[in-house]
PDB file of N, CA and C in Angstrom:
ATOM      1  N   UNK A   1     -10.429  71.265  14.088  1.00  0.00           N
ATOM      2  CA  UNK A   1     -10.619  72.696  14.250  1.00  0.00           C
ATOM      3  C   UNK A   1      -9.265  73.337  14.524  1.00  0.00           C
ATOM      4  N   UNK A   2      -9.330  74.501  14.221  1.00  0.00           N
ATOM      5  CA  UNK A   2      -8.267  75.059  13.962  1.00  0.00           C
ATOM      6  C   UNK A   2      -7.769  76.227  15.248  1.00  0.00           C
ATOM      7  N   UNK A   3      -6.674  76.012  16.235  1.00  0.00           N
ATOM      8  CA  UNK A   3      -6.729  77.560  17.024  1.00  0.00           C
ATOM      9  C   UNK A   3      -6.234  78.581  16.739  1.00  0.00           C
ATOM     10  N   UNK A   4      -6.039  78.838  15.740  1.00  0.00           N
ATOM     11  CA  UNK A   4      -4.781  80.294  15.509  1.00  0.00           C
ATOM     12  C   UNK A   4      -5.624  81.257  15.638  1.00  0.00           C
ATOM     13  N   UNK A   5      -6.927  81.323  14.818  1.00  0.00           N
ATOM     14  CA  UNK A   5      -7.940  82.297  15.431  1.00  0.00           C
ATOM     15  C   UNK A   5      -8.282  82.586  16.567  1.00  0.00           C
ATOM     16  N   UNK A   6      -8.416  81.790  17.281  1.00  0.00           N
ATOM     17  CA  UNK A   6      -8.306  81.859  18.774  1.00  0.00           C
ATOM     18  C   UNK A   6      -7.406  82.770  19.475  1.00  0.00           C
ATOM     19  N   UNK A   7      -6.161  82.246  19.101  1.00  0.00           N
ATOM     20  CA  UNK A   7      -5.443  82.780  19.714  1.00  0.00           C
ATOM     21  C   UNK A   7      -5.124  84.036  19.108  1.00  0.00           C
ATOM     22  N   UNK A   8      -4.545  84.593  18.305  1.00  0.00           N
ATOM     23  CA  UNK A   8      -5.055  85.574  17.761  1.00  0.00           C
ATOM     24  C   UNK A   8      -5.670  86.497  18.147  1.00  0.00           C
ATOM     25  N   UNK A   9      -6.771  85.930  18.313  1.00  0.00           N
ATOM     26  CA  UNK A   9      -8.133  86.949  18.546  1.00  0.00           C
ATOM     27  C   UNK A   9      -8.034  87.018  20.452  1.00  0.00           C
ATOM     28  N   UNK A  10      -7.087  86.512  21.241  1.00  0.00           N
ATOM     29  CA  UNK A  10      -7.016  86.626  22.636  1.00  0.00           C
ATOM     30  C   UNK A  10      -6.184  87.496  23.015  1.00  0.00           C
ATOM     31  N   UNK A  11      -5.183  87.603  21.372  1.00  0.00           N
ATOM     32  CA  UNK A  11      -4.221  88.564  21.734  1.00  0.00           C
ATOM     33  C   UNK A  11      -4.752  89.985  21.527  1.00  0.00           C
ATOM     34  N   UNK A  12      -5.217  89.844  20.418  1.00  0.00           N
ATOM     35  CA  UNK A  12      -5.813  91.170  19.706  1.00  0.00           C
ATOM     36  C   UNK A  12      -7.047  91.874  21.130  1.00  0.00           C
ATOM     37  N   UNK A  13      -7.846  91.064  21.829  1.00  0.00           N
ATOM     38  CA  UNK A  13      -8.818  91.907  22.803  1.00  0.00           C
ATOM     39  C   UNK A  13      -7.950  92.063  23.891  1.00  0.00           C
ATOM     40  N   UNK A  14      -6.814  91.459  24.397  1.00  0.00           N
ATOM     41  CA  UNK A  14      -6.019  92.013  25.429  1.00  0.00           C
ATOM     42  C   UNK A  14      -5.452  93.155  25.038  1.00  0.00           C
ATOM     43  N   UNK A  15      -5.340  93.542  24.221  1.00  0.00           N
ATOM     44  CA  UNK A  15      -4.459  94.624  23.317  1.00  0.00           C
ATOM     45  C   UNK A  15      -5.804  95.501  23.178  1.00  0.00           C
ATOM     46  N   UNK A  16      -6.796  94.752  22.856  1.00  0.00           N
ATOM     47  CA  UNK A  16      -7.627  96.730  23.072  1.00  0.00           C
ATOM     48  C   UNK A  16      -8.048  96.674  24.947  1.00  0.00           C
ATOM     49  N   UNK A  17      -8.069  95.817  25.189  1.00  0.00           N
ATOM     50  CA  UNK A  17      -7.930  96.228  27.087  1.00  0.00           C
ATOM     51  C   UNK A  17      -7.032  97.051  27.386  1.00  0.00           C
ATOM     52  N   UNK A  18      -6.241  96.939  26.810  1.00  0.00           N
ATOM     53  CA  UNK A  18      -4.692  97.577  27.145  1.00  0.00           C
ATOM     54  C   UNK A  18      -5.007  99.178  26.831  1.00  0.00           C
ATOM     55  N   UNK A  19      -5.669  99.120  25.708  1.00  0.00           N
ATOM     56  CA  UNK A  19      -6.016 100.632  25.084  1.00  0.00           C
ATOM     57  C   UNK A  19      -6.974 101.454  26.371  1.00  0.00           C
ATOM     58  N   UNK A  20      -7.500 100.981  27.142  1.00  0.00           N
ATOM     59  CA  UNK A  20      -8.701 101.336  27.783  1.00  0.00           C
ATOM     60  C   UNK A  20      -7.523 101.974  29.185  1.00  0.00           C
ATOM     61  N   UNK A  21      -7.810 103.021  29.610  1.00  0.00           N
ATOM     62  CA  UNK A  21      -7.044 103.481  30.560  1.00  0.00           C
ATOM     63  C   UNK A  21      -7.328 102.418  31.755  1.00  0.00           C
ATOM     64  N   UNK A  22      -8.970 102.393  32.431  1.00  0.00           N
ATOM     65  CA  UNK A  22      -9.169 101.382  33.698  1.00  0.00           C
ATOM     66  C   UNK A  22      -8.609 100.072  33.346  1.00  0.00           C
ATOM     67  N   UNK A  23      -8.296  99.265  32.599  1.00  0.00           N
ATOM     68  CA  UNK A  23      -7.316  98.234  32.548  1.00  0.00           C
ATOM     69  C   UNK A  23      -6.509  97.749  32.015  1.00  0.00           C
ATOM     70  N   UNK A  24      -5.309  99.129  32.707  1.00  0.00           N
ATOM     71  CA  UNK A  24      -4.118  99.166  32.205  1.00  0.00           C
ATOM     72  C   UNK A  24      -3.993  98.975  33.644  1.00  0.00           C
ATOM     73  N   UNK A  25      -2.451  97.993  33.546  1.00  0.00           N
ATOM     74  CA  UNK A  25      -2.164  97.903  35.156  1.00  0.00           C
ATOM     75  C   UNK A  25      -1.408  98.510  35.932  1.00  0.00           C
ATOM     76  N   UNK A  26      -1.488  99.028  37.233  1.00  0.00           N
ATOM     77  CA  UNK A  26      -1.374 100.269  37.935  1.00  0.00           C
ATOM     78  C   UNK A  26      -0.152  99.978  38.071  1.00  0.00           C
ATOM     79  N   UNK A  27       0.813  99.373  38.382  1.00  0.00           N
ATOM     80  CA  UNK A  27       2.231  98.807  38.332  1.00  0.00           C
ATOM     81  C   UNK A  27       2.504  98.546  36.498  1.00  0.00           C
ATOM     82  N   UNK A  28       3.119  99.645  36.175  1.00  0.00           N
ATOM     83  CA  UNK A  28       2.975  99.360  34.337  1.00  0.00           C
ATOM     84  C   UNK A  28       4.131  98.294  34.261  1.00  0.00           C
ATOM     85  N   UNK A  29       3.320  97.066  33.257  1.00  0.00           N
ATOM     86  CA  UNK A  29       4.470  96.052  33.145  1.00  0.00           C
ATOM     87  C   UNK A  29       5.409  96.955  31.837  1.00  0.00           C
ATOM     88  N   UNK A  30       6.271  96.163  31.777  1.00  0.00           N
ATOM     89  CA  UNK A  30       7.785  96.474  31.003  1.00  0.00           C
ATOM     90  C   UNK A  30       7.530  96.254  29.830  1.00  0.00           C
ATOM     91  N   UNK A  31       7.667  97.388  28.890  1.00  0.00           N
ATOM     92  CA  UNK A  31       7.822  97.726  27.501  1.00  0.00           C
ATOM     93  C   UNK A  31       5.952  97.785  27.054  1.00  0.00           C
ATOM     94  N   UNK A  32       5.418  98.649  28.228  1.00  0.00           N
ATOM     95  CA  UNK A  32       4.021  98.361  27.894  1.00  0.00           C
ATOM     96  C   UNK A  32       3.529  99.508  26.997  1.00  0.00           C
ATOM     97  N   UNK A  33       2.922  99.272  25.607  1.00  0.00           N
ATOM     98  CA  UNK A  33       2.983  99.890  24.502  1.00  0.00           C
ATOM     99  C   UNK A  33       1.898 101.426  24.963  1.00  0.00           C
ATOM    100  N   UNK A  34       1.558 102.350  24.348  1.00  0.00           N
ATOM    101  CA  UNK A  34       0.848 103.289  24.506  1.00  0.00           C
ATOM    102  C   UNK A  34      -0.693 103.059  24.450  1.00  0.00           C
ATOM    103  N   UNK A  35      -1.709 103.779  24.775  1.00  0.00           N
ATOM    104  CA  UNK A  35      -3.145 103.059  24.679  1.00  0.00           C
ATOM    105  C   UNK A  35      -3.212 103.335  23.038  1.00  0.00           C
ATOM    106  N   UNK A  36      -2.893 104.078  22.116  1.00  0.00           N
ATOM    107  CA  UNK A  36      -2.987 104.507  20.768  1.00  0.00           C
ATOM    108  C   UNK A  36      -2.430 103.017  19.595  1.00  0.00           C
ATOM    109  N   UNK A  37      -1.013 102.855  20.493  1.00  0.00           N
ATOM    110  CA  UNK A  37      -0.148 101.632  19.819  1.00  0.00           C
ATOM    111  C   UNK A  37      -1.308 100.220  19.958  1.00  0.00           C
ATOM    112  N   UNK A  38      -1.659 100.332  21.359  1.00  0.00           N
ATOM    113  CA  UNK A  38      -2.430  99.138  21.820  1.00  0.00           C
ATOM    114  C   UNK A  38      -3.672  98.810  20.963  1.00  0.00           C
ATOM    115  N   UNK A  39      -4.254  99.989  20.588  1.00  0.00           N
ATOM    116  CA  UNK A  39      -5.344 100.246  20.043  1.00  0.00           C
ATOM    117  C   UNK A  39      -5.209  99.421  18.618  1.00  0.00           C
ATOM    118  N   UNK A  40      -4.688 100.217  17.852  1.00  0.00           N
ATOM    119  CA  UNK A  40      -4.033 100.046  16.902  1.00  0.00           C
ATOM    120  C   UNK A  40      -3.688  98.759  16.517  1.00  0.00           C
ATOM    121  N   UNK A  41      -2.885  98.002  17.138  1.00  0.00           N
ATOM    122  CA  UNK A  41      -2.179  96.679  17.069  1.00  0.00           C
ATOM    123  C   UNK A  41      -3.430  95.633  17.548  1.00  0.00           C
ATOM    124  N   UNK A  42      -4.643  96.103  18.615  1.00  0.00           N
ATOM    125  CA  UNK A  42      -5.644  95.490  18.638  1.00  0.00           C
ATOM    126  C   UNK A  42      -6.769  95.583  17.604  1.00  0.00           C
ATOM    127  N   UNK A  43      -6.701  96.096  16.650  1.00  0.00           N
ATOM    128  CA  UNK A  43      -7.710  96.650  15.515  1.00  0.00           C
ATOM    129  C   UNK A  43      -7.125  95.517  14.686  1.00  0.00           C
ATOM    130  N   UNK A  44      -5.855  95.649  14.109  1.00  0.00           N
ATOM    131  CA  UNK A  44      -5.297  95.071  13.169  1.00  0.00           C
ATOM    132  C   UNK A  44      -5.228  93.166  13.478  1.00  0.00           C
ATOM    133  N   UNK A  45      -4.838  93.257  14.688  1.00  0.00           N
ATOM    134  CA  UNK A  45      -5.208  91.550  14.850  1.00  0.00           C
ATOM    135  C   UNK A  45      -5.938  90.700  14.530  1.00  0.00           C
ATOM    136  N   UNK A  46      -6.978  92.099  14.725  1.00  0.00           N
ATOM    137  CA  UNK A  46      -8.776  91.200  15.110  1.00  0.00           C
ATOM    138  C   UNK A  46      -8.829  90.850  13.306  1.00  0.00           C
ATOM    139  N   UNK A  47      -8.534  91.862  12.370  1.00  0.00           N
ATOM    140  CA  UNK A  47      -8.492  92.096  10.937  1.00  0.00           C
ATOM    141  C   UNK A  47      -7.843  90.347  10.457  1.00  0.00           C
ATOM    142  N   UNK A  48      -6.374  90.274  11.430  1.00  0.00           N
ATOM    143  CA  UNK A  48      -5.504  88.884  10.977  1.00  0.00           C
ATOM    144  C   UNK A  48      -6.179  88.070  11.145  1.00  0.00           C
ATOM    145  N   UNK A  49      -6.895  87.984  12.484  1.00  0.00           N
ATOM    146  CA  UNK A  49      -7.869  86.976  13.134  1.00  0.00           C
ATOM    147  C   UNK A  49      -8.809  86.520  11.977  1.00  0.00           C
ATOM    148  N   UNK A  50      -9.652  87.465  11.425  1.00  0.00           N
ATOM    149  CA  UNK A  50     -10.657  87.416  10.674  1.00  0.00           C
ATOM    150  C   UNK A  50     -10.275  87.005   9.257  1.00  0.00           C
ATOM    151  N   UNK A  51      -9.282  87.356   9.081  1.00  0.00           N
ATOM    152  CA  UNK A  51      -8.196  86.724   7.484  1.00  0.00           C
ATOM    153  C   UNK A  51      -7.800  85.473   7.318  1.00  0.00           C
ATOM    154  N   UNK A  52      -7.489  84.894   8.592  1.00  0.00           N
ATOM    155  CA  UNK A  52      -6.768  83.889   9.223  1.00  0.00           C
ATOM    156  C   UNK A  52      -8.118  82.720   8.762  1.00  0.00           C
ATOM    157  N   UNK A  53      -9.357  82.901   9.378  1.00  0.00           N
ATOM    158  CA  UNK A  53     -10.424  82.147   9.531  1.00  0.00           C
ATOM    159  C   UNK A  53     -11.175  81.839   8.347  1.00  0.00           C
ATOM    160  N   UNK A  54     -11.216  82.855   7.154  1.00  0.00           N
ATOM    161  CA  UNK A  54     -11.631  82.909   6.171  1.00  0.00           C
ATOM    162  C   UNK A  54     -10.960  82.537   5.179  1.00  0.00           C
ATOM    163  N   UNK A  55      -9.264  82.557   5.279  1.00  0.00           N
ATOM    164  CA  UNK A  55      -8.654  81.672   4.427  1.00  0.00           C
ATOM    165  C   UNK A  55      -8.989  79.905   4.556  1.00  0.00           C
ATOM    166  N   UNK A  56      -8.768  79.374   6.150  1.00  0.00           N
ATOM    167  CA  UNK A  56      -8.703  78.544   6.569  1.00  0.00           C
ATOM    168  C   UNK A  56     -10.338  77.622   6.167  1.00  0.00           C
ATOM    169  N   UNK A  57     -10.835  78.232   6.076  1.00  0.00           N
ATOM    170  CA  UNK A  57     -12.334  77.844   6.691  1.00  0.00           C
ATOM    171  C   UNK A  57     -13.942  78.205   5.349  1.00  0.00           C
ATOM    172  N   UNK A  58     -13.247  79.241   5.137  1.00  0.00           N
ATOM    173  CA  UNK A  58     -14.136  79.742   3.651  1.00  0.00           C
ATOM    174  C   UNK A  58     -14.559  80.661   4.078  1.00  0.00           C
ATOM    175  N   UNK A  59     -15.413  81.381   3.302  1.00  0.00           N
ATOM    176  CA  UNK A  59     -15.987  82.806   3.686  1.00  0.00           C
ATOM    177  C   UNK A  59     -17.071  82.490   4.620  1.00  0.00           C
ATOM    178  N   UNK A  60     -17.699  81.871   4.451  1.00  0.00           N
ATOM    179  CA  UNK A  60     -18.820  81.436   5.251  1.00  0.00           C
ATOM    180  C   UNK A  60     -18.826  80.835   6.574  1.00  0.00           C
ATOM    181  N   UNK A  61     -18.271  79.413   6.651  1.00  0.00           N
ATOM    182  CA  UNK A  61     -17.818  79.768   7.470  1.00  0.00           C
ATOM    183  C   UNK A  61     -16.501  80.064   8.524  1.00  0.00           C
ATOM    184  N   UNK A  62     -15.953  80.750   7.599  1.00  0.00           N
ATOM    185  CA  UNK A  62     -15.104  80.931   8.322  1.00  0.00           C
ATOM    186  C   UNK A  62     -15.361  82.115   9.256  1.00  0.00           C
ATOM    187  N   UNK A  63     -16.324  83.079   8.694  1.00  0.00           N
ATOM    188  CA  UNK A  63     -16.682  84.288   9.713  1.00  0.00           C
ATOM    189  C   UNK A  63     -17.777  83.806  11.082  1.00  0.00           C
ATOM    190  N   UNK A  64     -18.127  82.824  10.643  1.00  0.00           N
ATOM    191  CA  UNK A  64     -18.621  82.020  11.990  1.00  0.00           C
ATOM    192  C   UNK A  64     -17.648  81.433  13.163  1.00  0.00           C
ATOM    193  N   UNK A  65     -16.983  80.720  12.414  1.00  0.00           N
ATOM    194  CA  UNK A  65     -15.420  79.948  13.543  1.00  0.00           C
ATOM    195  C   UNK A  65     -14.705  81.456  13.846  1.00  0.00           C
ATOM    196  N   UNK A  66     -14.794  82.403  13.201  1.00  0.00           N
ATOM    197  CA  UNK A  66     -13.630  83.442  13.902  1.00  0.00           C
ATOM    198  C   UNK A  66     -15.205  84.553  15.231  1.00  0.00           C
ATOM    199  N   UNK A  67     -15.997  84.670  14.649  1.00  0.00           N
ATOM    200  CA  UNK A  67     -16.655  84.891  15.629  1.00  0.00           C
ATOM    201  C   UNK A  67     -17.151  83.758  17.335  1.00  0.00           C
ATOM    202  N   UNK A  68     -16.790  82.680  16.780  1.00  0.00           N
ATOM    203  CA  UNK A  68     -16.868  81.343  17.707  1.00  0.00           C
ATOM    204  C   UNK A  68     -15.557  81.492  18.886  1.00  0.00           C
ATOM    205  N   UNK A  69     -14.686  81.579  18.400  1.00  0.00           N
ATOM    206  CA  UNK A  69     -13.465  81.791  18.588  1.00  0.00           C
ATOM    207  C   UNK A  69     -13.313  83.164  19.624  1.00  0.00           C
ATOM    208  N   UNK A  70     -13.556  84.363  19.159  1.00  0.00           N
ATOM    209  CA  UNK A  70     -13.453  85.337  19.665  1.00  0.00           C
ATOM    210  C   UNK A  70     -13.937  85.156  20.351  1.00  0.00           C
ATOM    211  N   UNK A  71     -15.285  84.664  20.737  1.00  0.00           N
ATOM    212  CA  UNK A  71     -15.836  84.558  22.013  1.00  0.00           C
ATOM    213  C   UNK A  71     -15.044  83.797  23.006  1.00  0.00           C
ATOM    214  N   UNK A  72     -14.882  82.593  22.869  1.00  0.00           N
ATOM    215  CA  UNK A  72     -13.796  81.526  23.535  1.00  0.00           C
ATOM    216  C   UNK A  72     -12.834  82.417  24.484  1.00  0.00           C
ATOM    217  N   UNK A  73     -12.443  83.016  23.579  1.00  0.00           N
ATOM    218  CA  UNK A  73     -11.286  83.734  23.814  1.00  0.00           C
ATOM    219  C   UNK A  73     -11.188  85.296  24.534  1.00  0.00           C
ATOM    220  N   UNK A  74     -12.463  85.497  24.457  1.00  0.00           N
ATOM    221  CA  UNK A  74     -12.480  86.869  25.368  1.00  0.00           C
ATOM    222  C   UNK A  74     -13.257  86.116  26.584  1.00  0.00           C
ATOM    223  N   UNK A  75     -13.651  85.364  26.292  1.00  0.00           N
ATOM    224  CA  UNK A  75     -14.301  84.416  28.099  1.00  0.00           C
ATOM    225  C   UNK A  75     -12.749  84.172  28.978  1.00  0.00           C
ATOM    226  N   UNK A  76     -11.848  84.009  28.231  1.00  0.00           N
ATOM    227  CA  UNK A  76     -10.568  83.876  28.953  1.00  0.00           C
ATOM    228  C   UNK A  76     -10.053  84.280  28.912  1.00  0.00           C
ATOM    229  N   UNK A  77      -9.975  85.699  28.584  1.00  0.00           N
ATOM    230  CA  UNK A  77      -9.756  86.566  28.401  1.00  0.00           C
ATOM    231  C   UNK A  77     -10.250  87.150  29.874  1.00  0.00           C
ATOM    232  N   UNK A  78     -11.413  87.508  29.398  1.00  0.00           N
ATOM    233  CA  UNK A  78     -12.322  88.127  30.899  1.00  0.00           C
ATOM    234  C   UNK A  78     -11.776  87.431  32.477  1.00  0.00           C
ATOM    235  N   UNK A  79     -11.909  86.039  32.194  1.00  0.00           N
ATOM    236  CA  UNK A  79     -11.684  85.404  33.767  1.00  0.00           C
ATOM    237  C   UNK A  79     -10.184  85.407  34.011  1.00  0.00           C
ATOM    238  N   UNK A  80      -9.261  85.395  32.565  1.00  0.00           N
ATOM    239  CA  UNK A  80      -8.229  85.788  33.902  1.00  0.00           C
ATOM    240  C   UNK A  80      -7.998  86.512  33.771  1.00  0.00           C
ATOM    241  N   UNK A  81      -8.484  87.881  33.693  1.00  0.00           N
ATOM    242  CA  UNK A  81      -8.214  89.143  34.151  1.00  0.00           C
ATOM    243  C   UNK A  81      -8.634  89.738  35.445  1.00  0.00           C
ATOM    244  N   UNK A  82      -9.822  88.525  35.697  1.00  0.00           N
ATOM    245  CA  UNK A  82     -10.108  88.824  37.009  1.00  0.00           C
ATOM    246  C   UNK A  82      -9.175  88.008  37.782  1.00  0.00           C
ATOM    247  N   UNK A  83      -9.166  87.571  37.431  1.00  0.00           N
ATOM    248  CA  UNK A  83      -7.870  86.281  38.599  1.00  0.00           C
ATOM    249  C   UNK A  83      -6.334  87.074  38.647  1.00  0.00           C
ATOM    250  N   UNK A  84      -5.743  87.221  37.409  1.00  0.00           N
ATOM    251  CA  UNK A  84      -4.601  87.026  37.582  1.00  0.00           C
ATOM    252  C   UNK A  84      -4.285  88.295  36.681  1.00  0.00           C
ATOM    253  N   UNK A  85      -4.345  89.440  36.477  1.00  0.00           N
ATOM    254  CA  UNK A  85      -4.722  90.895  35.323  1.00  0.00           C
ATOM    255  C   UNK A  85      -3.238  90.294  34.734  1.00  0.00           C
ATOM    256  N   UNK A  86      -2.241  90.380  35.201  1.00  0.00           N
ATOM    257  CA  UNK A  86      -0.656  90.876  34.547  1.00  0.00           C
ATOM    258  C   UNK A  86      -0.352  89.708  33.766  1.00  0.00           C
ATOM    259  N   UNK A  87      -1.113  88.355  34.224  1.00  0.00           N
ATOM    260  CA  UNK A  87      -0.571  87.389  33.487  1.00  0.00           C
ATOM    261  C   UNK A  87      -1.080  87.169  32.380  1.00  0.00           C
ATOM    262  N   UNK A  88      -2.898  87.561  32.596  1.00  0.00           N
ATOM    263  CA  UNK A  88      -3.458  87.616  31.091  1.00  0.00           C
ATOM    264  C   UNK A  88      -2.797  88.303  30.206  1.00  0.00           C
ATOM    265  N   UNK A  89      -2.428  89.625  30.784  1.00  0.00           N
ATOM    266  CA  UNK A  89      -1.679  90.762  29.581  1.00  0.00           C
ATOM    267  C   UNK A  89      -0.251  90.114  29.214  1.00  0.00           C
ATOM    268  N   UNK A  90       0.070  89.349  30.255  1.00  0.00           N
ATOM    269  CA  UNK A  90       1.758  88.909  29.504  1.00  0.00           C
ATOM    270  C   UNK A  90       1.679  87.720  28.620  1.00  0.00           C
ATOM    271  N   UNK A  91       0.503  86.961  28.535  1.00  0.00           N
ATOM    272  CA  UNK A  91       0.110  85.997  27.576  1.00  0.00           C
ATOM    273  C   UNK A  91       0.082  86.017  26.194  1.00  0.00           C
ATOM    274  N   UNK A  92      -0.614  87.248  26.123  1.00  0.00           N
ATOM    275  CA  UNK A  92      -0.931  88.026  25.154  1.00  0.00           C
ATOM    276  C   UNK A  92       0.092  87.776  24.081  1.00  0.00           C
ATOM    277  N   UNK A  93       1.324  87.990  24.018  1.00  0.00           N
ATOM    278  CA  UNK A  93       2.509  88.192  23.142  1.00  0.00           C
ATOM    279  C   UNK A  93       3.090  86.666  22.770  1.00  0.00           C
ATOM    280  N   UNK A  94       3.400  85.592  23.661  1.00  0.00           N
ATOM    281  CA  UNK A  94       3.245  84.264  23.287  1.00  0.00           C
ATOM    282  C   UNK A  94       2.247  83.735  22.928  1.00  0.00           C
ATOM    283  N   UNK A  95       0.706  83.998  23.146  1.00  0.00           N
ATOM    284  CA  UNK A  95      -0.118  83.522  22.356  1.00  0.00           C
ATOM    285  C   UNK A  95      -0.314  84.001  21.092  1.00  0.00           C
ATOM    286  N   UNK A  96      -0.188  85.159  20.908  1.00  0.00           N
ATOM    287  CA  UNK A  96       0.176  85.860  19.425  1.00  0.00           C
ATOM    288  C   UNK A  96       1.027  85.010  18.704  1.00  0.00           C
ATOM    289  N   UNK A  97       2.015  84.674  18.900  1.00  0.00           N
ATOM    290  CA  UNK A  97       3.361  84.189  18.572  1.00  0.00           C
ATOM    291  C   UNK A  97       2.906  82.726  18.136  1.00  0.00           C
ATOM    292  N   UNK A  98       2.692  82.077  19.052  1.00  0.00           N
ATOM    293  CA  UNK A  98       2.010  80.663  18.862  1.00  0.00           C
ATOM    294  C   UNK A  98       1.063  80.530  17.561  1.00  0.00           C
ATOM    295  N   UNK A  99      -0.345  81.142  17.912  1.00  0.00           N
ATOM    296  CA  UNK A  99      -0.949  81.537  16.664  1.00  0.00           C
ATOM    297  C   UNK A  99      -0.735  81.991  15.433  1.00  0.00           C
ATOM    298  N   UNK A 100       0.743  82.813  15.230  1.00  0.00           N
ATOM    299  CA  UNK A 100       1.165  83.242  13.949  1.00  0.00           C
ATOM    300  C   UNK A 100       1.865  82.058  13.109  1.00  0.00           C
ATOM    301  N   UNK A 101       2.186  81.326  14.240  1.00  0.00           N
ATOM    302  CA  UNK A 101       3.567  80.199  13.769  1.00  0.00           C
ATOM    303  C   UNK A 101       2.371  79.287  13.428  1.00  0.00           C
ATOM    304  N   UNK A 102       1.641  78.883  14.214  1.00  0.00           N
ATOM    305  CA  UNK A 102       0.584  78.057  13.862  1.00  0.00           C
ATOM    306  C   UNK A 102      -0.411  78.328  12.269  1.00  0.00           C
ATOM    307  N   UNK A 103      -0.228  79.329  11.773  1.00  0.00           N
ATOM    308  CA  UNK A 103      -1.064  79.735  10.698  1.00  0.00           C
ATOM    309  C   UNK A 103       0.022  79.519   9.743  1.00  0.00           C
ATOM    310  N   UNK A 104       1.158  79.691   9.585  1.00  0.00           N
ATOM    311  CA  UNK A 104       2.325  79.287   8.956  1.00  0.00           C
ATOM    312  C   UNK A 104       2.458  78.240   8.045  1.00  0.00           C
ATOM    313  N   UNK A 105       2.157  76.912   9.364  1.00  0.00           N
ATOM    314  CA  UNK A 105       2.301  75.782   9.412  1.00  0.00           C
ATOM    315  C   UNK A 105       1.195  75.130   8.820  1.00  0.00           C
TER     316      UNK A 105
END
């Protein structure tokens, strides 16, 4: 099985969190994009995410593993945002990164 969707798709729902005014964090971390940019860049992920899975995987199922996935991934998403908010959001950009290089490869 494959994670780039995964990850991907962990970056892409931190990025529409980000869009949402209540969890944006009250201490704004550094170079933290606009809720519009966030939005935006979280729309389009979810799109890579879903491209990503369906190349990899087939149409069929690949829209199953990227919906499988998304879930995975907003569950950990969710818990560490309750635990730890700034670190989930700073994850975000190396797990992107990871996942892109990983789809590459």
């Amino acid at each position: 099985m494959s994670l780039e969707t995964g990850l991907i798709g962990y970056a892409a729902l931190a990025s529409l969190a980000l869009a949402v005014k209540k969890y944006r964090p009250s201490p704004p971390l550094p170079m933290l994009p606009s809720p519009s940019v966030a939005r935006w860049s979280g729309w389009l992920l979810l799109g890579l995410a879903a491209i990503v899975a369906v190349l990899r995987f087939g149409a069929g199922q690949g829209v199953v593993a990227w919906i499988g996935q998304l879930c995975v991934s907003g569950a950990a998403l969710v818990l560490l945002m309750s635990w730890r908010p700034r670190l989930a959001y700073g994850l975000a950009v190396p797990v992107a990164a990871i996942g892109l290089l990983l789809t590459l490869v």
